[in-house]
C-alpha atoms as a PDB file:
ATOM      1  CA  UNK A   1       7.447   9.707   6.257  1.00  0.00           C
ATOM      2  CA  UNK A   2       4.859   8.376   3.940  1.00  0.00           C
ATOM      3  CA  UNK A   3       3.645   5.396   6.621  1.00  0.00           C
ATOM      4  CA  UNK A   4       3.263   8.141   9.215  1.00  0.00           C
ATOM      5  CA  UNK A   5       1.205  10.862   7.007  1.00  0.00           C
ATOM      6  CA  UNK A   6      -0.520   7.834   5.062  1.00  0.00           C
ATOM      7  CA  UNK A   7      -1.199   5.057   7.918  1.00  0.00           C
ATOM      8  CA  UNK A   8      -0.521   7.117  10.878  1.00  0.00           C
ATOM      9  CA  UNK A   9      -2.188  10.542  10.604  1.00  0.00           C
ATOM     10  CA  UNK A  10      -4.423   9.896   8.125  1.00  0.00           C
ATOM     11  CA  UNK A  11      -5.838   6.782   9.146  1.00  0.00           C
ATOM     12  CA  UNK A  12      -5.896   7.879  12.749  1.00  0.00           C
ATOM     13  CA  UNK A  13      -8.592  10.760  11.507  1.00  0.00           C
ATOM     14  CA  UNK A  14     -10.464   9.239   8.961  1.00  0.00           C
ATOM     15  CA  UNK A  15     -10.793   5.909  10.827  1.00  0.00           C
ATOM     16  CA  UNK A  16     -13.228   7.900  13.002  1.00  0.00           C
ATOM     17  CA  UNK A  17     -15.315   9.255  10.831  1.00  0.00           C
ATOM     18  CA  UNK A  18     -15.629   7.725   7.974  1.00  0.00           C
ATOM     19  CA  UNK A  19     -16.588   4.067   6.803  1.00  0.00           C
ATOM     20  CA  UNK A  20     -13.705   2.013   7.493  1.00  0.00           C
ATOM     21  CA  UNK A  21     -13.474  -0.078   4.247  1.00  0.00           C
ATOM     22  CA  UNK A  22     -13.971   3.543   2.424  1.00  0.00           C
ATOM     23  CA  UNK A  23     -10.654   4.785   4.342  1.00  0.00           C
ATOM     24  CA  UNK A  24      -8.563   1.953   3.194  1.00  0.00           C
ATOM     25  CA  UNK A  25      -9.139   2.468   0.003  1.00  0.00           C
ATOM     26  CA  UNK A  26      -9.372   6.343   0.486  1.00  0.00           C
ATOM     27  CA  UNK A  27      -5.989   6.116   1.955  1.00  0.00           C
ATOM     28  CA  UNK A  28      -4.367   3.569  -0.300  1.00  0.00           C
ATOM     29  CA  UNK A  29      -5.384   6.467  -3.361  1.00  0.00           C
ATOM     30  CA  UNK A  30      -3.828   8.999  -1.799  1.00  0.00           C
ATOM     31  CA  UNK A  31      -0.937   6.778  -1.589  1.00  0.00           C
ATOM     32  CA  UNK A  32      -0.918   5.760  -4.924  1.00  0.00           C
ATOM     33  CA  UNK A  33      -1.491   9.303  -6.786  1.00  0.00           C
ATOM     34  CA  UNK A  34       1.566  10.230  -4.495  1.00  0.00           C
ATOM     35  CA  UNK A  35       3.348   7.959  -6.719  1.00  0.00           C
ATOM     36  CA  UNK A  36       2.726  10.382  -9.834  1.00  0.00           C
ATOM     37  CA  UNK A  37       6.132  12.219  -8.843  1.00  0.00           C
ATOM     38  CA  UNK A  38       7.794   9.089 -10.646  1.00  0.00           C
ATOM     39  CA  UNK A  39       7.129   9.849 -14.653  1.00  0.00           C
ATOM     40  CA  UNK A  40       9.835  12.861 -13.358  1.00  0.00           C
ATOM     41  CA  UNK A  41      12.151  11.653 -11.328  1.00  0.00           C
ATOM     42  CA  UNK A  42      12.654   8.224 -12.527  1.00  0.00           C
ATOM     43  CA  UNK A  43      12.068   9.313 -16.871  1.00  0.00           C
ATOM     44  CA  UNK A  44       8.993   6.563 -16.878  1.00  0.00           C
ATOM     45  CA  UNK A  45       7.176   6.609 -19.965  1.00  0.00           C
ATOM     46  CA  UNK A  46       3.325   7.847 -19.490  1.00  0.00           C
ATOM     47  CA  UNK A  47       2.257   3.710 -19.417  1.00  0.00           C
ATOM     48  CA  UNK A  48       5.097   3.008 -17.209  1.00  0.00           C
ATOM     49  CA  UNK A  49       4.003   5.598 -14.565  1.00  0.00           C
ATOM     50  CA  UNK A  50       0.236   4.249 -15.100  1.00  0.00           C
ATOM     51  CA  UNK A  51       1.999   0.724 -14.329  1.00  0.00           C
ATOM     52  CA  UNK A  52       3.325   2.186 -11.316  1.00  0.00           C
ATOM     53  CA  UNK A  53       0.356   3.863  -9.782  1.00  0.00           C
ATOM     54  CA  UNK A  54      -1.462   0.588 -10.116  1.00  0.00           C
ATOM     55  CA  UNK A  55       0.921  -0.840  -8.121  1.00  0.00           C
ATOM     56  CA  UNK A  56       1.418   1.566  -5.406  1.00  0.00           C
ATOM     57  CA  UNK A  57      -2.689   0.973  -4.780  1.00  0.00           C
ATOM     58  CA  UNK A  58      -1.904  -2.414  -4.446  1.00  0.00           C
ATOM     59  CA  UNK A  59       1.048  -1.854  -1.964  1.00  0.00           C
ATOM     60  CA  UNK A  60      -1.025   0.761  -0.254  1.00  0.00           C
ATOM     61  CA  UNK A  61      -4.137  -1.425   0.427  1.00  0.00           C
ATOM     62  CA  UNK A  62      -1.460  -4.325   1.617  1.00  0.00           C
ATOM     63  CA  UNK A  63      -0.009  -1.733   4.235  1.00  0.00           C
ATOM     64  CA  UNK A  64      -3.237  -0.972   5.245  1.00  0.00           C
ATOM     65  CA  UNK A  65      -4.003  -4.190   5.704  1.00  0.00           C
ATOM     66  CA  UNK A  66      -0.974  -4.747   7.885  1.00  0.00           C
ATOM     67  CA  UNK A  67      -1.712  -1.527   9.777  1.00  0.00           C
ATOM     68  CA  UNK A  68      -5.401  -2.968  10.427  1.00  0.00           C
ATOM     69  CA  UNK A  69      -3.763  -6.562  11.569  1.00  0.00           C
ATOM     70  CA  UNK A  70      -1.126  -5.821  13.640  1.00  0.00           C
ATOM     71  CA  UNK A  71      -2.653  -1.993  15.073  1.00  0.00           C
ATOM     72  CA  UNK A  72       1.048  -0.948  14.878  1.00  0.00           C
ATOM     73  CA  UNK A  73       2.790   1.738  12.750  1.00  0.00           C
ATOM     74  CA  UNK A  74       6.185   0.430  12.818  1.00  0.00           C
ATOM     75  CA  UNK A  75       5.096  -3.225  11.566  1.00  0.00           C
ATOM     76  CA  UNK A  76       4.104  -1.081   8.759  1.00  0.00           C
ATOM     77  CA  UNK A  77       7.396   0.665   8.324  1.00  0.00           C
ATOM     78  CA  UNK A  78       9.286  -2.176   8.661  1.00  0.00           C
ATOM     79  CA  UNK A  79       7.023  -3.727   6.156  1.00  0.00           C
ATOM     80  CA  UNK A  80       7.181  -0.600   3.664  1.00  0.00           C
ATOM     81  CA  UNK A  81      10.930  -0.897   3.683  1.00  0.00           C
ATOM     82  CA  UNK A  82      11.408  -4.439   3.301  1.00  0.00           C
ATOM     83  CA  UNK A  83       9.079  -4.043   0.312  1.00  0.00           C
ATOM     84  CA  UNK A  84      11.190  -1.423  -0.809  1.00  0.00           C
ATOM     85  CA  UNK A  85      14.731  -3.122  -0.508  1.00  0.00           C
ATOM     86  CA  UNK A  86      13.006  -6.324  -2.192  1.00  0.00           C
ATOM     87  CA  UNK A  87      11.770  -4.372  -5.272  1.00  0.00           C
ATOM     88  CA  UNK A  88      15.560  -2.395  -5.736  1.00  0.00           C
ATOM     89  CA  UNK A  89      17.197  -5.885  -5.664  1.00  0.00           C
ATOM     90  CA  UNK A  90      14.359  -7.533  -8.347  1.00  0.00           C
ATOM     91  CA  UNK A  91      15.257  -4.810 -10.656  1.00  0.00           C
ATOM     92  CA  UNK A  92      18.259  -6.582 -11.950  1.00  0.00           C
ATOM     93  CA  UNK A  93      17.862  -7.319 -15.422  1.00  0.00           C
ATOM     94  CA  UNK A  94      14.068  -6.886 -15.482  1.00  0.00           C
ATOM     95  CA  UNK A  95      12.175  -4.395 -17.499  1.00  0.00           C
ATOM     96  CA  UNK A  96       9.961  -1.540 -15.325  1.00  0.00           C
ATOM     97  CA  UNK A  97       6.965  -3.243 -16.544  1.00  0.00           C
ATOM     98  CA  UNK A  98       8.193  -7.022 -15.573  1.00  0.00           C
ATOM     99  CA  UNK A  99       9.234  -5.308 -12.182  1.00  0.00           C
ATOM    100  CA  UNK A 100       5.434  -3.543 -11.746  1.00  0.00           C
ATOM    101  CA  UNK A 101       3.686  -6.535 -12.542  1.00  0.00           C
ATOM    102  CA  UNK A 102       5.660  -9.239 -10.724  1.00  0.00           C
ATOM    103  CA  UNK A 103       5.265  -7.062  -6.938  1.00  0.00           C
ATOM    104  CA  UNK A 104       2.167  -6.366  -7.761  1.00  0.00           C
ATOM    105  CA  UNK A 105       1.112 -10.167  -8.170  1.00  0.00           C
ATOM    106  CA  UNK A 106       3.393 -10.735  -5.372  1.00  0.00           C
ATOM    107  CA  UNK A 107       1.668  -8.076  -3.611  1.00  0.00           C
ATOM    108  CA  UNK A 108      -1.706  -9.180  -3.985  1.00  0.00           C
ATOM    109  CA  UNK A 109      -1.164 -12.602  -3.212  1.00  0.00           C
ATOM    110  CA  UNK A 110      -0.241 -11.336   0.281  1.00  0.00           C
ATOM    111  CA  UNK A 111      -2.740  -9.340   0.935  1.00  0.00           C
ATOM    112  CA  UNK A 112      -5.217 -11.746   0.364  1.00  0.00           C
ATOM    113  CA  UNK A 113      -3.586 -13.746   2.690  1.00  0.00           C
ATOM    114  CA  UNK A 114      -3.543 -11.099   5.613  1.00  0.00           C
ATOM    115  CA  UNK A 115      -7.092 -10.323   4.441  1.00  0.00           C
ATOM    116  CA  UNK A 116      -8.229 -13.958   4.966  1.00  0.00           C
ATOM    117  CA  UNK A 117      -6.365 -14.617   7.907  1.00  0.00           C
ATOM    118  CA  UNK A 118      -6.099 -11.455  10.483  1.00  0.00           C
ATOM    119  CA  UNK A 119      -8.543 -10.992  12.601  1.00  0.00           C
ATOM    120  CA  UNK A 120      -8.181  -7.136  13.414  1.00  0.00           C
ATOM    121  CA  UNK A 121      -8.388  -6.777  10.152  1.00  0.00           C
ATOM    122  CA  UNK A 122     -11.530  -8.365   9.946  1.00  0.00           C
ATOM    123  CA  UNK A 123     -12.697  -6.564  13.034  1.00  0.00           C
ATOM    124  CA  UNK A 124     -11.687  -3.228  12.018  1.00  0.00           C
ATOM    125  CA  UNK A 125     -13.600  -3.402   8.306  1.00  0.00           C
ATOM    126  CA  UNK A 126     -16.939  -5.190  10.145  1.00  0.00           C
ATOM    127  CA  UNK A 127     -16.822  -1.884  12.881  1.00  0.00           C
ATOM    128  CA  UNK A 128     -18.710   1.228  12.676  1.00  0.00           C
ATOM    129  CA  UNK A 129     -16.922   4.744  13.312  1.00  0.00           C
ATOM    130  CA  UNK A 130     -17.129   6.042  16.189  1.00  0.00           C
END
């Protein structure tokens, strides 16, 4: 549900109106704030859940970025929930913070790569709404 409100609907509006750059990172907020829920649910500590918010704006801007390069929602599922079956299996004998800080390294690392190297991505960022 979150790739189709976040990088479906979402993007789909915004994309037209706004600056396209400002809706990736507009988008990847929303996304990230979203993320709040997790000082409940999961019993983070206050610095944990900061941790964690952090990273899902990293994580969001990477999904973007594969929504941008490959102009396909389901890459970007499939890519959400490989990211989220390869952070449940890291967890083993790592601390939260460890965890946080390793995807998001991980996390920016690719995304710099799609950034550097798609060129719809390039395309959409360089292109005016409409």
């Amino acid at each position: 549900m979150e790739e189709v409100i976040f990088r479906g609907l979402m993007f789909d509006a915004l994309s037209r109106k706004w600056n396209h750059i400002i809706v990736i990172f507009f988008i990847s907020f929303t996304f990230a704030v979203g993320h709040i829920i997790s000082i409940v649910v999961v019993e983070m500590s206050v610095f944990e859940n900061f941790l964690q918010i952090v990273n899902a704006f990293v994580v969001g801007i990477l999904f973007m970025i594969v929504m941008v390069s490959s102009r396909n929602l389901k890459a970007c599922i499939f890519a959400h929930i490989l990211y989220n079956f390869l952070a449940s299996i890291s967890n083993v004998g790592n601390t939260p913070i460890e965890i946080i800080v390793f995807n998001t390294v991980i996390t920016l690392l690719y995304a710099f790569y799609l950034w550097v190297n798609a060129a719809h991505f390039k395309e959409y960022v360089t292109t005016k709404p409409s």
